[in-house]
Structures are given as structure tokens and as C-alpha cells.
N, C-alpha and C. Protein backbone atom coordinates (compact mmCIF):
# COMPACT_ATOMS: atom_id res chain seq x y z
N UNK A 1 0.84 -1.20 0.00
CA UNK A 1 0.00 0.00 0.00
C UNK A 1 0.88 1.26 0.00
N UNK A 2 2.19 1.40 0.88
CA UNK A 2 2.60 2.18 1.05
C UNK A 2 3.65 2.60 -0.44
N UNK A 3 4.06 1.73 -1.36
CA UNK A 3 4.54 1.59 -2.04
C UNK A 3 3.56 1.81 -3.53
N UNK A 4 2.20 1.80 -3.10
CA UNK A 4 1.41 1.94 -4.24
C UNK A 4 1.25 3.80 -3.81
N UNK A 5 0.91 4.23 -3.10
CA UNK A 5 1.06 5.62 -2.58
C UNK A 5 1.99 6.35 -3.46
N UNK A 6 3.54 5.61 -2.99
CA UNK A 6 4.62 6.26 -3.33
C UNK A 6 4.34 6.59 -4.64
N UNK A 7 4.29 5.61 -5.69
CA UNK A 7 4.16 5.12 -6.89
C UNK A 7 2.84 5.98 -7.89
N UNK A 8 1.72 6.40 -6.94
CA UNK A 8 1.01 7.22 -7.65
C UNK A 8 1.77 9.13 -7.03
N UNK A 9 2.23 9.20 -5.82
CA UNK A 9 2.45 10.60 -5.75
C UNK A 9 3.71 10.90 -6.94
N UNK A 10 4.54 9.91 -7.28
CA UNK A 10 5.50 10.27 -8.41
C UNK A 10 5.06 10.90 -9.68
N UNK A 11 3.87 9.85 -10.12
CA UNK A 11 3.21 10.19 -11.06
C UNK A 11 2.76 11.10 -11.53
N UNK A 12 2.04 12.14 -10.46
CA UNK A 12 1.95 13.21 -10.81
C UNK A 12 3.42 14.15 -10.34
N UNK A 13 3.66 14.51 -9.35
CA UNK A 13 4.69 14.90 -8.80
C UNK A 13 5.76 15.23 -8.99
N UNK A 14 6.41 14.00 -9.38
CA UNK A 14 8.16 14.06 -10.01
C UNK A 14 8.25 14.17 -11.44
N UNK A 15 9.05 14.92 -12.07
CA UNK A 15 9.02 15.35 -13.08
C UNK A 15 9.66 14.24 -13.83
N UNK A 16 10.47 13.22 -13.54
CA UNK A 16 11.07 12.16 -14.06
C UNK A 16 10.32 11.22 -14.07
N UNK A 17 9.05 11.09 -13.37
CA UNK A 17 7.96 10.02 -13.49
C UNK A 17 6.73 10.28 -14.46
N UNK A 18 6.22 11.41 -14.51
CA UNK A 18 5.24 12.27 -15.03
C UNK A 18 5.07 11.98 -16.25
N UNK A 19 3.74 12.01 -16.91
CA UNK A 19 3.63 12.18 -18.22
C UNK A 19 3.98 13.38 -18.36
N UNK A 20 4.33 14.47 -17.83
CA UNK A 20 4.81 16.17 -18.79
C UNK A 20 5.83 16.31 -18.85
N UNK A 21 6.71 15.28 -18.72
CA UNK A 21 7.67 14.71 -18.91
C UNK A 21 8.34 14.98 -20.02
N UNK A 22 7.47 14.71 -20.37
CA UNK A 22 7.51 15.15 -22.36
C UNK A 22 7.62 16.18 -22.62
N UNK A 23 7.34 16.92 -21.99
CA UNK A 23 6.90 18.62 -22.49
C UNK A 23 8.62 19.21 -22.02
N UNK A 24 9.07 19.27 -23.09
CA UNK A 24 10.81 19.94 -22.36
C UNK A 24 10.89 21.61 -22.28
N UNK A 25 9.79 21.86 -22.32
CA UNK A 25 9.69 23.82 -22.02
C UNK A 25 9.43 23.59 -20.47
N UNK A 26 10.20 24.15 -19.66
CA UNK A 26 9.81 23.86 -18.18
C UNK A 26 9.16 24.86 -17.86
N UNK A 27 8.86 25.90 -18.10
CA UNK A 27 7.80 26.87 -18.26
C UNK A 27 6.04 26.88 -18.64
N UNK A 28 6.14 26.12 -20.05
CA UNK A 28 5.41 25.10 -20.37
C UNK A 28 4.70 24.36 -19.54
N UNK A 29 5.16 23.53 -18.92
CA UNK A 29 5.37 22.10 -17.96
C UNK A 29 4.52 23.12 -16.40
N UNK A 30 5.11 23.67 -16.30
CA UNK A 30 4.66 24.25 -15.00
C UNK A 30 3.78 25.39 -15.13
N UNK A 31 3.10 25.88 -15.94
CA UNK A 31 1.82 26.31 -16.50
C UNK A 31 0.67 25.05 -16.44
N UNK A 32 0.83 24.08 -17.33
CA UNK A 32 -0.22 23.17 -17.46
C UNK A 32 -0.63 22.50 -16.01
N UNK A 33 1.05 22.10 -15.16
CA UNK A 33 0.86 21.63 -13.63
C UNK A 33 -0.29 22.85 -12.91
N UNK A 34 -0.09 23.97 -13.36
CA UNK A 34 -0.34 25.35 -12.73
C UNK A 34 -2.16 24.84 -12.78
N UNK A 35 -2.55 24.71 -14.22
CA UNK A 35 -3.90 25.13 -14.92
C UNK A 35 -4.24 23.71 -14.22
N UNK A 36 -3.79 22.57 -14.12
CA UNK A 36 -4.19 21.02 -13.32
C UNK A 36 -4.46 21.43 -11.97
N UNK A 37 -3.97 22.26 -11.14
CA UNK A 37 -3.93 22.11 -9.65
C UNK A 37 -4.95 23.12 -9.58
N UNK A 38 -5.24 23.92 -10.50
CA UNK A 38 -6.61 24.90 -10.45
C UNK A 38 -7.93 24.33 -10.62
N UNK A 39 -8.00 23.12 -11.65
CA UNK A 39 -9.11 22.75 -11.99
C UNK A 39 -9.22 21.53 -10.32
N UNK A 40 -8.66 20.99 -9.79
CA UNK A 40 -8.92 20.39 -9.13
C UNK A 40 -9.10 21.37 -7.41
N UNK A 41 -8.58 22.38 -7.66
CA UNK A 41 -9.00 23.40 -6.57
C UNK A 41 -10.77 23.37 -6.64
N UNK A 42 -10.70 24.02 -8.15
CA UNK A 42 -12.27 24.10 -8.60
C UNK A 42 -13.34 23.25 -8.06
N UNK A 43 -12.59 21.30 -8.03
CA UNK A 43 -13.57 20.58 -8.23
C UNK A 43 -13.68 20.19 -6.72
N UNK A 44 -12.85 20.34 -6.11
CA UNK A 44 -12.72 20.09 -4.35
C UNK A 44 -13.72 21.21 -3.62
N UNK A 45 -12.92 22.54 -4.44
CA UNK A 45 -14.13 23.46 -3.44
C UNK A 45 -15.73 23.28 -3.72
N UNK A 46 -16.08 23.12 -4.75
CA UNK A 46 -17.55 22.85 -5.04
C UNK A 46 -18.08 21.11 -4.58
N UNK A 47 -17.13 20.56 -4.53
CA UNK A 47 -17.41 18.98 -3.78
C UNK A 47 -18.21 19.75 -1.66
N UNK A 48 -17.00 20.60 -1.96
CA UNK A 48 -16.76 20.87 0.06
C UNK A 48 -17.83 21.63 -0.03
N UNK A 49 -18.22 22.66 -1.21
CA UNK A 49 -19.51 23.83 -1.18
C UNK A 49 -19.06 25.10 0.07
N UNK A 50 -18.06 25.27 -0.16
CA UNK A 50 -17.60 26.45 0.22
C UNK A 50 -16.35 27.11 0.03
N UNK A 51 -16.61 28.47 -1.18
CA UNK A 51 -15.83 29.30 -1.72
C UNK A 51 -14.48 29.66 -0.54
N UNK A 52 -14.94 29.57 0.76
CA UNK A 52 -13.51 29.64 1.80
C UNK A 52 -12.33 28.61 1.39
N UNK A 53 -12.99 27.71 1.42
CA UNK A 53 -12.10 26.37 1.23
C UNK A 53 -11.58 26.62 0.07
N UNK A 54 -12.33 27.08 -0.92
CA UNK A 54 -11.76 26.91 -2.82
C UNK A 54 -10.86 28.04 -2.75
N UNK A 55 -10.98 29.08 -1.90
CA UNK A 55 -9.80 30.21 -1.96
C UNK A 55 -8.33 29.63 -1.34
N UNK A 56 -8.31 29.17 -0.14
CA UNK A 56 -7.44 28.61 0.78
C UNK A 56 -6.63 27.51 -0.18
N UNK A 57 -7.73 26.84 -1.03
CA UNK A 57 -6.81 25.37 -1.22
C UNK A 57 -6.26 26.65 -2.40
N UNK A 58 -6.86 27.30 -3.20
CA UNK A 58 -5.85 27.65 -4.13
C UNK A 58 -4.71 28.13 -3.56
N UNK A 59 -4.60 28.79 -3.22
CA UNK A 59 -3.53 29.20 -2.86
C UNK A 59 -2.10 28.41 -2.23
N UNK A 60 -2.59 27.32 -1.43
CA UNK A 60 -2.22 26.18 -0.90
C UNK A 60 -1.60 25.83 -2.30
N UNK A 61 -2.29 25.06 -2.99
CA UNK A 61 -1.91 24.53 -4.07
C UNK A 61 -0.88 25.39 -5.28
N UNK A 62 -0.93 26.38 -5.36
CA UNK A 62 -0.23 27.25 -6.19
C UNK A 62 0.80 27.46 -5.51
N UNK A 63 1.04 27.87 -4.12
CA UNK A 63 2.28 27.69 -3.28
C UNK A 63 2.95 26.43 -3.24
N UNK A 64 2.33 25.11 -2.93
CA UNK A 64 2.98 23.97 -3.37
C UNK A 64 3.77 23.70 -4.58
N UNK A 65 2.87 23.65 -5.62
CA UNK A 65 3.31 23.49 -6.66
C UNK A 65 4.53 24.38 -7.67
N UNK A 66 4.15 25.81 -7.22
CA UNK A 66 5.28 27.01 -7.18
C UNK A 66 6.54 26.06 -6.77
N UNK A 67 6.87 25.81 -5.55
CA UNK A 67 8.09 25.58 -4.67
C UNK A 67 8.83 24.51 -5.44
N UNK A 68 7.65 22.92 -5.77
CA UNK A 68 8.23 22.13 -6.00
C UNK A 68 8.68 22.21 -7.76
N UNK A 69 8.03 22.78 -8.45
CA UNK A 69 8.36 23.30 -9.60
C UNK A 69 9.87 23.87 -9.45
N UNK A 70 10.09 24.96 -8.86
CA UNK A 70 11.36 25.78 -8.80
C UNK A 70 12.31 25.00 -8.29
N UNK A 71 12.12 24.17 -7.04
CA UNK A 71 13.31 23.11 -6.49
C UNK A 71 13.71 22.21 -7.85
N UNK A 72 12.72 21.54 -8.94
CA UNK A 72 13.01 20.44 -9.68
C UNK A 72 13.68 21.86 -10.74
N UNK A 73 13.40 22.77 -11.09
CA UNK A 73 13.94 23.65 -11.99
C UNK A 73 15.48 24.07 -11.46
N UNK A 74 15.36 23.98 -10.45
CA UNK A 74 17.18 24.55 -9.88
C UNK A 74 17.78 22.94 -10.06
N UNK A 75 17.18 21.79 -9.72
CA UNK A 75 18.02 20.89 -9.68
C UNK A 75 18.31 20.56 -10.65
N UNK A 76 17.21 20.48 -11.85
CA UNK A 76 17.95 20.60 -13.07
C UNK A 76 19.16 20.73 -14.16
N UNK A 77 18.81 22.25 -13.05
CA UNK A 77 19.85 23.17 -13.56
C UNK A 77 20.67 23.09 -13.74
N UNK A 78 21.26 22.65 -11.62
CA UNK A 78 22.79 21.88 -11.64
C UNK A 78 23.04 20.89 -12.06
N UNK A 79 22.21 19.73 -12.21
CA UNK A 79 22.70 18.41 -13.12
C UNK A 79 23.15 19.15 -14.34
N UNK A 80 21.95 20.08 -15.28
CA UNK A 80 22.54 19.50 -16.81
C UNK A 80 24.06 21.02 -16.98
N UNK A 81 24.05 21.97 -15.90
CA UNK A 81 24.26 23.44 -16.15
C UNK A 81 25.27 23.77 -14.88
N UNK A 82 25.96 22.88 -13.87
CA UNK A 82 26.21 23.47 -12.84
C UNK A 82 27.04 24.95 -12.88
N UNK A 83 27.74 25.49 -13.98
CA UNK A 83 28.28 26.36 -14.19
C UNK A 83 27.51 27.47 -13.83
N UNK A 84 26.18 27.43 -14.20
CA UNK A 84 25.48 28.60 -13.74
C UNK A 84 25.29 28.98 -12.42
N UNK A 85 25.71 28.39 -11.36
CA UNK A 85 26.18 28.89 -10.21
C UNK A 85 27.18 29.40 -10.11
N UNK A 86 28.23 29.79 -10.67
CA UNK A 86 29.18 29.93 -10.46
C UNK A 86 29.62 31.92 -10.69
N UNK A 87 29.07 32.25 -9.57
CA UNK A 87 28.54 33.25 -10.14
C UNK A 87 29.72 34.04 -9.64
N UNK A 88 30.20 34.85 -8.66
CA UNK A 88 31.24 35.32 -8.50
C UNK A 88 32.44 34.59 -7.79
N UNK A 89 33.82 34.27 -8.02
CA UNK A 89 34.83 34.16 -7.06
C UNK A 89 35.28 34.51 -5.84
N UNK A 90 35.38 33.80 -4.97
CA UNK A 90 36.07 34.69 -3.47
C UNK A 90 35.01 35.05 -2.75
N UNK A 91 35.09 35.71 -1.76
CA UNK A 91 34.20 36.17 -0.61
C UNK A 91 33.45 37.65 -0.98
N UNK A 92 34.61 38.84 -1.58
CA UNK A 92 33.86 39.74 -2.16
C UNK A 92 34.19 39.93 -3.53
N UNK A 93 32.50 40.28 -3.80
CA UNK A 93 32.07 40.91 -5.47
C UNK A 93 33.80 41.97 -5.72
N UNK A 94 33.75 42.06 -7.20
CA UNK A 94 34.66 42.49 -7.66
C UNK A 94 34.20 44.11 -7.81
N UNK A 95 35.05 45.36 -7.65
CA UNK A 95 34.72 46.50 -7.03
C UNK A 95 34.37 47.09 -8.38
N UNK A 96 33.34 47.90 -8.24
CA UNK A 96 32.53 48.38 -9.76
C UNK A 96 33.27 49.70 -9.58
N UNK A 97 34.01 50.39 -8.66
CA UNK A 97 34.81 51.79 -8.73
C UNK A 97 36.20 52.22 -8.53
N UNK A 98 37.09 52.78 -8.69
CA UNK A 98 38.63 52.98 -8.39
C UNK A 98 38.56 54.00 -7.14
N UNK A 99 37.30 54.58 -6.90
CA UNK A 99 37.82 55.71 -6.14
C UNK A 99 36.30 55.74 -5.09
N UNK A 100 36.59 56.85 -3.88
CA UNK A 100 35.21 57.35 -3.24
C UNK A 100 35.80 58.12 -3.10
N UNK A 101 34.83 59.37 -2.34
CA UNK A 101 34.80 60.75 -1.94
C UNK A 101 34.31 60.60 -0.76
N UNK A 102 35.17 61.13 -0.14
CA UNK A 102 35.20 61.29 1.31
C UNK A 102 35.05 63.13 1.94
N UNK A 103 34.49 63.91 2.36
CA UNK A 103 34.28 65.38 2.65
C UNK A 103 34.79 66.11 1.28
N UNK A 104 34.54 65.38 0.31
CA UNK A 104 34.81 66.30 -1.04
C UNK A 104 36.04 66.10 -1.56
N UNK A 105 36.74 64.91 -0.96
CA UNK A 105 38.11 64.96 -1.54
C UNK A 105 37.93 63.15 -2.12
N UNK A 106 38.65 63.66 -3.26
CA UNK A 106 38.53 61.49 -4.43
C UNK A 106 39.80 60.98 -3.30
N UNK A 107 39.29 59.85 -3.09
CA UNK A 107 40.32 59.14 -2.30
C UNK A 107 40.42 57.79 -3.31
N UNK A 108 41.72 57.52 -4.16
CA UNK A 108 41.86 56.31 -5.61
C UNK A 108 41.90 54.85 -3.96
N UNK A 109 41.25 54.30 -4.44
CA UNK A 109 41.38 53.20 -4.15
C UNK A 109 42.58 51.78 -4.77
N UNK A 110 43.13 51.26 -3.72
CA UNK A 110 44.46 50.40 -3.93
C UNK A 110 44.06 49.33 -4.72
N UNK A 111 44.76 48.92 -6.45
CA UNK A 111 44.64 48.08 -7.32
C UNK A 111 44.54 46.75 -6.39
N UNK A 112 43.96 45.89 -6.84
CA UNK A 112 43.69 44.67 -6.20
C UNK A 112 42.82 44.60 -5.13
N UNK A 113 42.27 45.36 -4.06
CA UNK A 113 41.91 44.97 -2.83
C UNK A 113 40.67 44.89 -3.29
N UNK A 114 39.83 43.93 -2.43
CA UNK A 114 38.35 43.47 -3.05
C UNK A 114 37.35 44.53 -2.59
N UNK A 115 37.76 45.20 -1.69
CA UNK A 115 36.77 46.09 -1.20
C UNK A 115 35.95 45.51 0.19
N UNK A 116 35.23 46.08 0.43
CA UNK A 116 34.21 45.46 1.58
C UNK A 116 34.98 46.12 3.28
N UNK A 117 34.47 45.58 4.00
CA UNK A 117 34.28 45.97 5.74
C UNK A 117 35.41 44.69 6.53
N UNK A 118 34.97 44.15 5.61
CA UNK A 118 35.82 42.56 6.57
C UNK A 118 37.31 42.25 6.53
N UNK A 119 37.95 42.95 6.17
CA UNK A 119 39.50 42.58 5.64
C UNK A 119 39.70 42.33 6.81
């Protein structure tokens, strides 16, 4: 039982189990998940007969599905893309200026130093 559970939450759920599987626009893919978790908002709140409930689960459901969408979209990412993390080197961002002004006077800032509070 517990294994038949597992076996249907994949189904819809995991994107490696799923029939939208197919659909390789992940944008795509998580629109149609989007327009699925609405119609069944629809059909729950009018089962329950109260618009409280049909507001709550939406939202519920669009927050769910939001999260787990974006987690399978980042993990993605790093399987097929890990480079795209790789976003700056070192501890600090690289300095966008040579100089500040301090009471009106340019004070050049020293080639190399990364900048920041923490040295």
C-alpha cells in the first residue's frame, strides 16, 4: 500500500515520473501543472460547497506546486548546467569603482583589494 502511494504521488509529482515529462519547455510544464492544480482546486471546493475552502486550497496549491516546480527547476539546472552557479569568485564581489569621496576629496582606491568591511 505504502509503495502503491509512493508510486502514484511520483506520477503526478516528479518530473522524471510524469507524463509532462515530455513537455521539455519547463515553463510550459509548470503552466499546465499550474492550470491542473486549479481545476482540481475548482472541483474540491464545489465537492466541500464552500468558496472559503476553494480560496485557501488555491492558494495552498499554487504555493505547493510554485516551490516544487522551482526546487526540480534549480536541480535541473545543476545536473545538466552546474556552471550557472558559479557566479562570483572569493568572498567579495569584484569593485565596480577605483575611487570614493570622502568630505569632497577622491580618495583612488588600492589596485587589487576586493573592497568590503571585513579585511
Amino acid at each position: 500500500m505504502r509503495e502503491w502511494i509512493y508510486n502514484c504521488w511520483s506520477v503526478v509529482m516528479n518530473a522524471n515520473y510524469s507524463p509532462l515529462r515530455h513537455i521539455k519547455d519547463l515553463q510550459a510544464r509548470h503552466m499546465i501543472l499550474q492550470i491542473l492544480a486549479w481545476m482540481w482546486c475548482v472541483v474540491f471546493g464545489i465537492a466541500v460547497g464552500s468558496w472559503t475552502v476553494f480560496g485557501v486550497s488555491v492558494v495552498g496549491h499554487v504555493l505547493l506546486l510554485a516551490a516544487i516546480v522551482i526546487t526540480v527547476g534549480t536541480f535541473e539546472t545543476a545536473r545538466r548546467s552546474p556552471q550557472s552557479f558559479n557566479f562570483i569568485t572569493g568572498y567579495h564581489s569584484n569593485r565596480s569603482r577605483g575611487a570614493i569621496w570622502v568630505d569632497g576629496k577622491k580618495i583612488n582606491l588600492p589596485k587589487g583589494d576586493p573592497g568590503g568591511e571585513h579585511e
